[in-house]
C-alpha atoms as a PDB file:
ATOM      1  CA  UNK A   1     178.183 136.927  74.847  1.00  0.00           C
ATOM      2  CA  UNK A   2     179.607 134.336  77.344  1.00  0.00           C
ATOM      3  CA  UNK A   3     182.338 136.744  78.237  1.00  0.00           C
ATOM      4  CA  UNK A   4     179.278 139.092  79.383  1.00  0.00           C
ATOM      5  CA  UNK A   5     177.274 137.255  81.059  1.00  0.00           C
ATOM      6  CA  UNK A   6     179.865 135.324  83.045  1.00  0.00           C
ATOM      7  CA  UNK A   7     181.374 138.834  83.941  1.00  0.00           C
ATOM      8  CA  UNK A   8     177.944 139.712  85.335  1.00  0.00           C
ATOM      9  CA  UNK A   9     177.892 137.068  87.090  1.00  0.00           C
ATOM     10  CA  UNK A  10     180.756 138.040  88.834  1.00  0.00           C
ATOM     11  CA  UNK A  11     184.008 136.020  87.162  1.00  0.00           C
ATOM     12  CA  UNK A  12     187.084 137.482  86.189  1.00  0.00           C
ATOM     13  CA  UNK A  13     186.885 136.194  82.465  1.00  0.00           C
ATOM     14  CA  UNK A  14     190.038 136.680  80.374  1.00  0.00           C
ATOM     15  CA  UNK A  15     189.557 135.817  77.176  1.00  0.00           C
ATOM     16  CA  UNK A  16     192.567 134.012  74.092  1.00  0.00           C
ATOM     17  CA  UNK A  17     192.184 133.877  70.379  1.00  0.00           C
ATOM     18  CA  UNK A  18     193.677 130.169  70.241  1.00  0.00           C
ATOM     19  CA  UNK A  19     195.160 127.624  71.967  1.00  0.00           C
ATOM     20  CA  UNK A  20     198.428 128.741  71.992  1.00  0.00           C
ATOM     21  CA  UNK A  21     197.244 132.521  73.473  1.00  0.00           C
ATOM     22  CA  UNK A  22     195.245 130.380  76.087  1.00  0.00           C
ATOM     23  CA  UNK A  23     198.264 128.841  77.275  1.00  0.00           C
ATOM     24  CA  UNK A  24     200.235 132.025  77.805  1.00  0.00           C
ATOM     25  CA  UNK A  25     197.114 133.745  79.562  1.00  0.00           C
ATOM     26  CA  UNK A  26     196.643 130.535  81.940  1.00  0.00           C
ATOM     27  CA  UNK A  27     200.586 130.883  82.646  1.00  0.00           C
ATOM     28  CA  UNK A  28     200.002 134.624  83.316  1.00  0.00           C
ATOM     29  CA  UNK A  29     196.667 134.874  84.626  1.00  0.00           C
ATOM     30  CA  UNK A  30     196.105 132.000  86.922  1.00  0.00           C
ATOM     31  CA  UNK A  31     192.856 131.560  86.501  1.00  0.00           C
ATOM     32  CA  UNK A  32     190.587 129.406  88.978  1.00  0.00           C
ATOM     33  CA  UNK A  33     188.824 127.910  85.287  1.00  0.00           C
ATOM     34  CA  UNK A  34     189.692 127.457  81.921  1.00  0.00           C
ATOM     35  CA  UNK A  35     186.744 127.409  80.074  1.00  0.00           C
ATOM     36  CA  UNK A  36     188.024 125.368  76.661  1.00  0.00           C
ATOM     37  CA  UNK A  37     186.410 124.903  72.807  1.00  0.00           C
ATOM     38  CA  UNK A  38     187.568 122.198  71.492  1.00  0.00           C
ATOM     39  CA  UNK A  39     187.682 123.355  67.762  1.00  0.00           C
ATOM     40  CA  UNK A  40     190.318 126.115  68.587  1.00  0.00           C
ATOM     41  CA  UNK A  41     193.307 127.278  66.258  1.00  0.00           C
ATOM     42  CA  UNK A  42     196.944 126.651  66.713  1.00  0.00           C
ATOM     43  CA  UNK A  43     196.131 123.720  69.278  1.00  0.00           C
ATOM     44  CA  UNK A  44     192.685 122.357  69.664  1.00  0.00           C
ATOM     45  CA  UNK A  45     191.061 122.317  73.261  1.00  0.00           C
ATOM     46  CA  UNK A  46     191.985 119.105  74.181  1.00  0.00           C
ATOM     47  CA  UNK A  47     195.680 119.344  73.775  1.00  0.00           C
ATOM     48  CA  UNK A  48     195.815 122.464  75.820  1.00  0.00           C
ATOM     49  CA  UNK A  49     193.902 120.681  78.548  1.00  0.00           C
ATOM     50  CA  UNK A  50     196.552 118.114  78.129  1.00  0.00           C
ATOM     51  CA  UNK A  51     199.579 120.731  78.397  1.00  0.00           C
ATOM     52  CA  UNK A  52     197.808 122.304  81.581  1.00  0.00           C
ATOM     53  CA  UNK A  53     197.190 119.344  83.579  1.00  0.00           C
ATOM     54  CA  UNK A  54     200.663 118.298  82.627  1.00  0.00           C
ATOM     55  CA  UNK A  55     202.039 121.122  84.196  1.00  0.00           C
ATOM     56  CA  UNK A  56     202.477 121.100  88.345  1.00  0.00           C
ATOM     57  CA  UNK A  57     201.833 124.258  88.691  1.00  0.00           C
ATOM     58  CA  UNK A  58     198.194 124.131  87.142  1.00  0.00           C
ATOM     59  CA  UNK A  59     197.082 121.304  89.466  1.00  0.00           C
ATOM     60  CA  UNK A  60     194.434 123.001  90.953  1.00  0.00           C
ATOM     61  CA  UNK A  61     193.071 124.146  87.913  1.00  0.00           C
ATOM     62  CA  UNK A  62     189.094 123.338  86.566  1.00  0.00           C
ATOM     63  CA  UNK A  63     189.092 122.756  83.071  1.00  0.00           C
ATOM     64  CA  UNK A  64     185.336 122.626  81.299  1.00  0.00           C
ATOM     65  CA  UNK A  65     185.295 121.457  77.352  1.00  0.00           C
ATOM     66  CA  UNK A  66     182.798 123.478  75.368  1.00  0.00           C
ATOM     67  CA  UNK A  67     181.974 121.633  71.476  1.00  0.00           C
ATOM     68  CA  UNK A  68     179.599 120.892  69.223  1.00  0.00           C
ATOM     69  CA  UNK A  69     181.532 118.032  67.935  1.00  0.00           C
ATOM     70  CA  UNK A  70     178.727 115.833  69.572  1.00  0.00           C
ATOM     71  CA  UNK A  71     177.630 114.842  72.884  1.00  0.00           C
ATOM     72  CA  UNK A  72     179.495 111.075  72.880  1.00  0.00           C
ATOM     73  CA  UNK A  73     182.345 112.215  71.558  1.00  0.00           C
ATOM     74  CA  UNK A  74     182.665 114.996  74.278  1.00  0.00           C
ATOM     75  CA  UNK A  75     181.843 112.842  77.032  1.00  0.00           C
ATOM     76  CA  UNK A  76     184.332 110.036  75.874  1.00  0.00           C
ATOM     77  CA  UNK A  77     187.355 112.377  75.218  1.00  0.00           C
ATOM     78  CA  UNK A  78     187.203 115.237  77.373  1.00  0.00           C
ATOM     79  CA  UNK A  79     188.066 113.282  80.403  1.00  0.00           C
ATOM     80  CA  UNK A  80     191.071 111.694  78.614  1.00  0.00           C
ATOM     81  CA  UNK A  81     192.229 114.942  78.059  1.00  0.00           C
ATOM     82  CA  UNK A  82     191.969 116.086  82.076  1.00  0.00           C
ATOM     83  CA  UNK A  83     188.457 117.945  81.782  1.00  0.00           C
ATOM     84  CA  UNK A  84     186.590 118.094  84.740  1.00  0.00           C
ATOM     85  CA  UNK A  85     183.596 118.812  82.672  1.00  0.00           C
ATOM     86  CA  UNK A  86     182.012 119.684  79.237  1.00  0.00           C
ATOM     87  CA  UNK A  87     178.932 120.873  77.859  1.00  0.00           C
ATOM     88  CA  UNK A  88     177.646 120.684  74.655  1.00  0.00           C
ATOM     89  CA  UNK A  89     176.432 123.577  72.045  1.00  0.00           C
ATOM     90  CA  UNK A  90     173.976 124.687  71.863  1.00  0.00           C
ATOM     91  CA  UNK A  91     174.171 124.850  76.013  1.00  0.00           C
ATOM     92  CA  UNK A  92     171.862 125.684  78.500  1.00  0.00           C
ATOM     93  CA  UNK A  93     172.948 129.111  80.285  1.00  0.00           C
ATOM     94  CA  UNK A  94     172.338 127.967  83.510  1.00  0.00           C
ATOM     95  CA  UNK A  95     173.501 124.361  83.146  1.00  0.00           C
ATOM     96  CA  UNK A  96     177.061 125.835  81.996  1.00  0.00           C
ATOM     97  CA  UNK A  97     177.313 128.019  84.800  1.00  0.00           C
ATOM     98  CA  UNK A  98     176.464 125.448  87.732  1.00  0.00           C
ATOM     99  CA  UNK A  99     179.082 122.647  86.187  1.00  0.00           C
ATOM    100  CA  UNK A 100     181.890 126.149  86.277  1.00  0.00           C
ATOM    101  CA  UNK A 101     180.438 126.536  89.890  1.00  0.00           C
ATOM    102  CA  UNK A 102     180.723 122.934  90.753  1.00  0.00           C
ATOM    103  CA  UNK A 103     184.609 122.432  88.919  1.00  0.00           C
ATOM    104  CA  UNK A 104     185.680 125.698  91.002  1.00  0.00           C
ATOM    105  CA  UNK A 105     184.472 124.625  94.271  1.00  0.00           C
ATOM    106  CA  UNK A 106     185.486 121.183  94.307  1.00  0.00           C
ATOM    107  CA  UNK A 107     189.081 121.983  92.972  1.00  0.00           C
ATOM    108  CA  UNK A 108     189.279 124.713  95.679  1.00  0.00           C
ATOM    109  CA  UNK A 109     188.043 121.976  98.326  1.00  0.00           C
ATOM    110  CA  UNK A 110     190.753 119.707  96.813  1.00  0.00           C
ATOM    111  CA  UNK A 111     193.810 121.961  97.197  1.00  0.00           C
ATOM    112  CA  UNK A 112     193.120 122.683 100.900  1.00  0.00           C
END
């Protein structure tokens, strides 16, 4: 459903069944985004925003966290782990897509 709607909205969305997979598609893809769930098999959303923002080559990157694992613990860790942003489930449509509009714009505005 995110897929879908972000699609319509006019994002290339490329989509990984796990951490690892994510990895590989950000290495092949470059995307602009990664949009991350924490709670993700093989490694867990934080520890692939950890391995991108390690990596040079993904400096310009926008990472947003996506959990339900609750709203403190998701604002506490996900900038540890590099985020730019997170949301919470359930999210607000809307609310997602302006903080993946603001993390794009301001890491393109960086990197010039």
């Amino acid at each position: 459903m995110l897929s879908l709607r972000l699609s319509k909205k006019g994002y290339k969305v490329y989509e990984a069944a796990d951490g690892l997979q994510t990895i590989q598609t950000a290495r092949d893809k470059r995307p602009d985004l990664v949009l991350l769930d924490v709670m993700m098999p093989g490694k867990n959303g934080w520890e692939v925003a950890r391995e991108l923002r390690s990596d040079p080559t993904f400096a310009d990157i926008g990472i947003v966290m996506l959990t339900a694992i609750g709203e403190k613990v998701n604002e506490m860790t996900s900038p540890l782990y590099g985020a730019d942003e997170y949301v919470d489930k359930p999210f607000d449509f809307t609310d997602l897509e302006t903080k993946i509009a603001r993390v794009i714009a301001a890491r393109k505005k960086a990197s010039k």
